[in-house]
N, C-alpha and C. Protein backbone atom coordinates (compact mmCIF):
# COMPACT_ATOMS: atom_id res chain seq x y z
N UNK A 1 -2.98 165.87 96.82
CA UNK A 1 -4.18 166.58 97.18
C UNK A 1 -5.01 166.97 95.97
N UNK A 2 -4.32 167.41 94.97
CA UNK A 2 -5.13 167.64 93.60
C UNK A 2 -5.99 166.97 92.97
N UNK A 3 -5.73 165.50 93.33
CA UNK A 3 -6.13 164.07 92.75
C UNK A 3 -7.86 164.01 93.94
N UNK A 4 -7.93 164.47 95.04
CA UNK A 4 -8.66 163.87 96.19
C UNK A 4 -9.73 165.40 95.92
N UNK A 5 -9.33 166.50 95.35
CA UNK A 5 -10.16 167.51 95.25
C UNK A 5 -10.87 167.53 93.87
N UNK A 6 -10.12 166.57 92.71
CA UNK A 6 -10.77 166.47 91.64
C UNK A 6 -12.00 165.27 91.76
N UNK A 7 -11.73 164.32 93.18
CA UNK A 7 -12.47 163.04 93.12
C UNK A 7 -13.84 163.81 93.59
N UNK A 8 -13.26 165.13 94.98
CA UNK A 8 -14.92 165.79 95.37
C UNK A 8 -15.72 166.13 94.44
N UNK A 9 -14.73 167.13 93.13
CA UNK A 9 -15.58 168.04 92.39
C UNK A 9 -16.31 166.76 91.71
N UNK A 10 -15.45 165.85 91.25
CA UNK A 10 -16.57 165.01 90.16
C UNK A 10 -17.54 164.20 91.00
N UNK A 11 -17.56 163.91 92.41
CA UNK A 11 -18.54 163.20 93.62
C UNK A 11 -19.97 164.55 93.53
N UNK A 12 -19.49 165.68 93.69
CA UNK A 12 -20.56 166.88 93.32
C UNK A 12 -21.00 166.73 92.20
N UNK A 13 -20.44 166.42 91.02
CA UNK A 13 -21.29 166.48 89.83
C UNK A 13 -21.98 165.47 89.79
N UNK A 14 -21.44 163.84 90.54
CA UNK A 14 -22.24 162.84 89.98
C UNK A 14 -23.55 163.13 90.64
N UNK A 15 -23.30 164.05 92.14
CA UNK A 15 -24.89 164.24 92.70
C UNK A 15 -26.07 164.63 92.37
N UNK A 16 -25.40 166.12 91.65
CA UNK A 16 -26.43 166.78 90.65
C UNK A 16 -26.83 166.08 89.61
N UNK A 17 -26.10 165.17 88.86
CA UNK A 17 -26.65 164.49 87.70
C UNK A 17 -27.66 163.44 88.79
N UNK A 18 -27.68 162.74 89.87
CA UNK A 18 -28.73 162.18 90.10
C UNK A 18 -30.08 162.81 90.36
N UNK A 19 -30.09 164.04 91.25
CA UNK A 19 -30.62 164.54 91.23
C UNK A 19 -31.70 165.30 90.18
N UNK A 20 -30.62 165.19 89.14
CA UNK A 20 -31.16 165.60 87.58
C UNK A 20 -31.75 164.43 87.25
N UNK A 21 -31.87 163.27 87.11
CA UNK A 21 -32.34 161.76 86.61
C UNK A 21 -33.86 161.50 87.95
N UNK A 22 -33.96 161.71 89.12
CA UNK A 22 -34.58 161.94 90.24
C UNK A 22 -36.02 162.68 89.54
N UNK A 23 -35.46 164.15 89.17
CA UNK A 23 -36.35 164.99 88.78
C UNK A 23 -37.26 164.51 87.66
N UNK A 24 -36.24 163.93 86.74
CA UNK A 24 -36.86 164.06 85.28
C UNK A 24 -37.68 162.86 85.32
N UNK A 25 -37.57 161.33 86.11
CA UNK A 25 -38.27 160.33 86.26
C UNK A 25 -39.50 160.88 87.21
N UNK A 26 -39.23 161.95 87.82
CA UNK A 26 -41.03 162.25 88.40
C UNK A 26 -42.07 163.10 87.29
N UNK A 27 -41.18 163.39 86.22
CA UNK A 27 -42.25 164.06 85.38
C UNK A 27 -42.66 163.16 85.26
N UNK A 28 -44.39 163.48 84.87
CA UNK A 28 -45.57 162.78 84.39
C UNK A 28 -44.99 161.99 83.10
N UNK A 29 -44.22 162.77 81.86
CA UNK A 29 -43.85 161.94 80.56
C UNK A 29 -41.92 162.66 80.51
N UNK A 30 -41.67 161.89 81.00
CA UNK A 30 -40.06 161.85 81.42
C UNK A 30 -39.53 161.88 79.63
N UNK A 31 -38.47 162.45 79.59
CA UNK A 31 -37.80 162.16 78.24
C UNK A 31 -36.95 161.06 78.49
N UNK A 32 -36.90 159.98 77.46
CA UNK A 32 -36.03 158.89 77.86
C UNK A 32 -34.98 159.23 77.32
N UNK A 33 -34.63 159.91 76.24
CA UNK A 33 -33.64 160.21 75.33
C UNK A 33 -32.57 160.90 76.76
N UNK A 34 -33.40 162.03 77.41
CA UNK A 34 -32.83 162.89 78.93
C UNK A 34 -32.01 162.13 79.90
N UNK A 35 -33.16 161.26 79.99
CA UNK A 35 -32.40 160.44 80.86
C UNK A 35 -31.31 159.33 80.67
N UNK A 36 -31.80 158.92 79.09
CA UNK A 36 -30.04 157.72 79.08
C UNK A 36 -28.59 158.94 78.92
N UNK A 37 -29.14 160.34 78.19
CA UNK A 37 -27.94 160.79 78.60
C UNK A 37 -27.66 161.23 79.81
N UNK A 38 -28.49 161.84 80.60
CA UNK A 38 -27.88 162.15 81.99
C UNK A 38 -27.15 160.56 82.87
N UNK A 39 -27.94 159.42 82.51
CA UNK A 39 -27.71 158.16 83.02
C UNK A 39 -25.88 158.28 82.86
N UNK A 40 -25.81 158.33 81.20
CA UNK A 40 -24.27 158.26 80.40
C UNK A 40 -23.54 158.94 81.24
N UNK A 41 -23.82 160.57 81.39
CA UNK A 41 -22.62 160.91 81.98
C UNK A 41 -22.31 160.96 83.44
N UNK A 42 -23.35 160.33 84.12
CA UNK A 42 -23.49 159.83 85.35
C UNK A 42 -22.61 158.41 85.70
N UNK A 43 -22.24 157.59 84.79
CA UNK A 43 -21.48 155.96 84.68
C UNK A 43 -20.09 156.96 84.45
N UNK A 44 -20.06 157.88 83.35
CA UNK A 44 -18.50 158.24 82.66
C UNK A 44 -18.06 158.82 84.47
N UNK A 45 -18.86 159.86 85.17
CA UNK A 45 -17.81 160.41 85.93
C UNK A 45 -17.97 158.88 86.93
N UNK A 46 -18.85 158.50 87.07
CA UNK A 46 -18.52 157.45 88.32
C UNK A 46 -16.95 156.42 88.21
N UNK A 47 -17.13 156.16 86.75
CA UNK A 47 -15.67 155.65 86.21
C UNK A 47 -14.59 156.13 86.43
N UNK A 48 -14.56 158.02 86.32
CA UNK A 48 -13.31 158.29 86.61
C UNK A 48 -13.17 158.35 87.48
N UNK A 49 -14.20 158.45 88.87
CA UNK A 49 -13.61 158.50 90.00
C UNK A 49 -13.10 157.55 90.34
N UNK A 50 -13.35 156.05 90.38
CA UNK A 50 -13.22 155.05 90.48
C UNK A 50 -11.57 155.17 89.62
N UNK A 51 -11.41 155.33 88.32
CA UNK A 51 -10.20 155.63 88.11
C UNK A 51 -8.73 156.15 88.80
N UNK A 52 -9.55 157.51 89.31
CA UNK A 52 -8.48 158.28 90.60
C UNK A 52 -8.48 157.19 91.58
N UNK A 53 -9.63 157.11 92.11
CA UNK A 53 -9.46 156.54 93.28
C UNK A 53 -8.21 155.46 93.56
N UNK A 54 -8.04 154.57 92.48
CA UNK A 54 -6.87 153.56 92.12
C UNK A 54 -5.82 154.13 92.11
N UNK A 55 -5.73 155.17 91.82
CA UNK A 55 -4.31 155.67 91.35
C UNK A 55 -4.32 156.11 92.91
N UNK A 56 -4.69 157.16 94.30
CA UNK A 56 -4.58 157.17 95.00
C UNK A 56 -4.04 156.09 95.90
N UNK A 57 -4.58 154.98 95.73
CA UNK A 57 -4.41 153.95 97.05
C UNK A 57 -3.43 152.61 96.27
């Protein structure tokens, strides 16, 4: 169960980070620098979930 509640919390973060990438591409002059890092740590958690997820099944 520990493994399936760490996959939600990081499924919640990857949301907000889209949401964060969402926002910052409607500014008029978006920071690109903003967005390849929010992009970055948006791939890192998608990885680990994808990580757990393996180890689950």
């Amino acid at each position: 169960m520990a493994v399936e509640a760490r996959i939600r919390e990081l499924g919640s973060r990857h949301q907000n980070l889209e949401r964060a990438i969402e926002d910052e591409m409607r500014r008029p002059h978006a920071d690109d620098l903003r967005l390849k890092d929010l992009k970055r740590q948006k791939l890192k958690l998608k990885e680990e979930m994808e990580s757990l997820r393996s180890r689950v099944h």
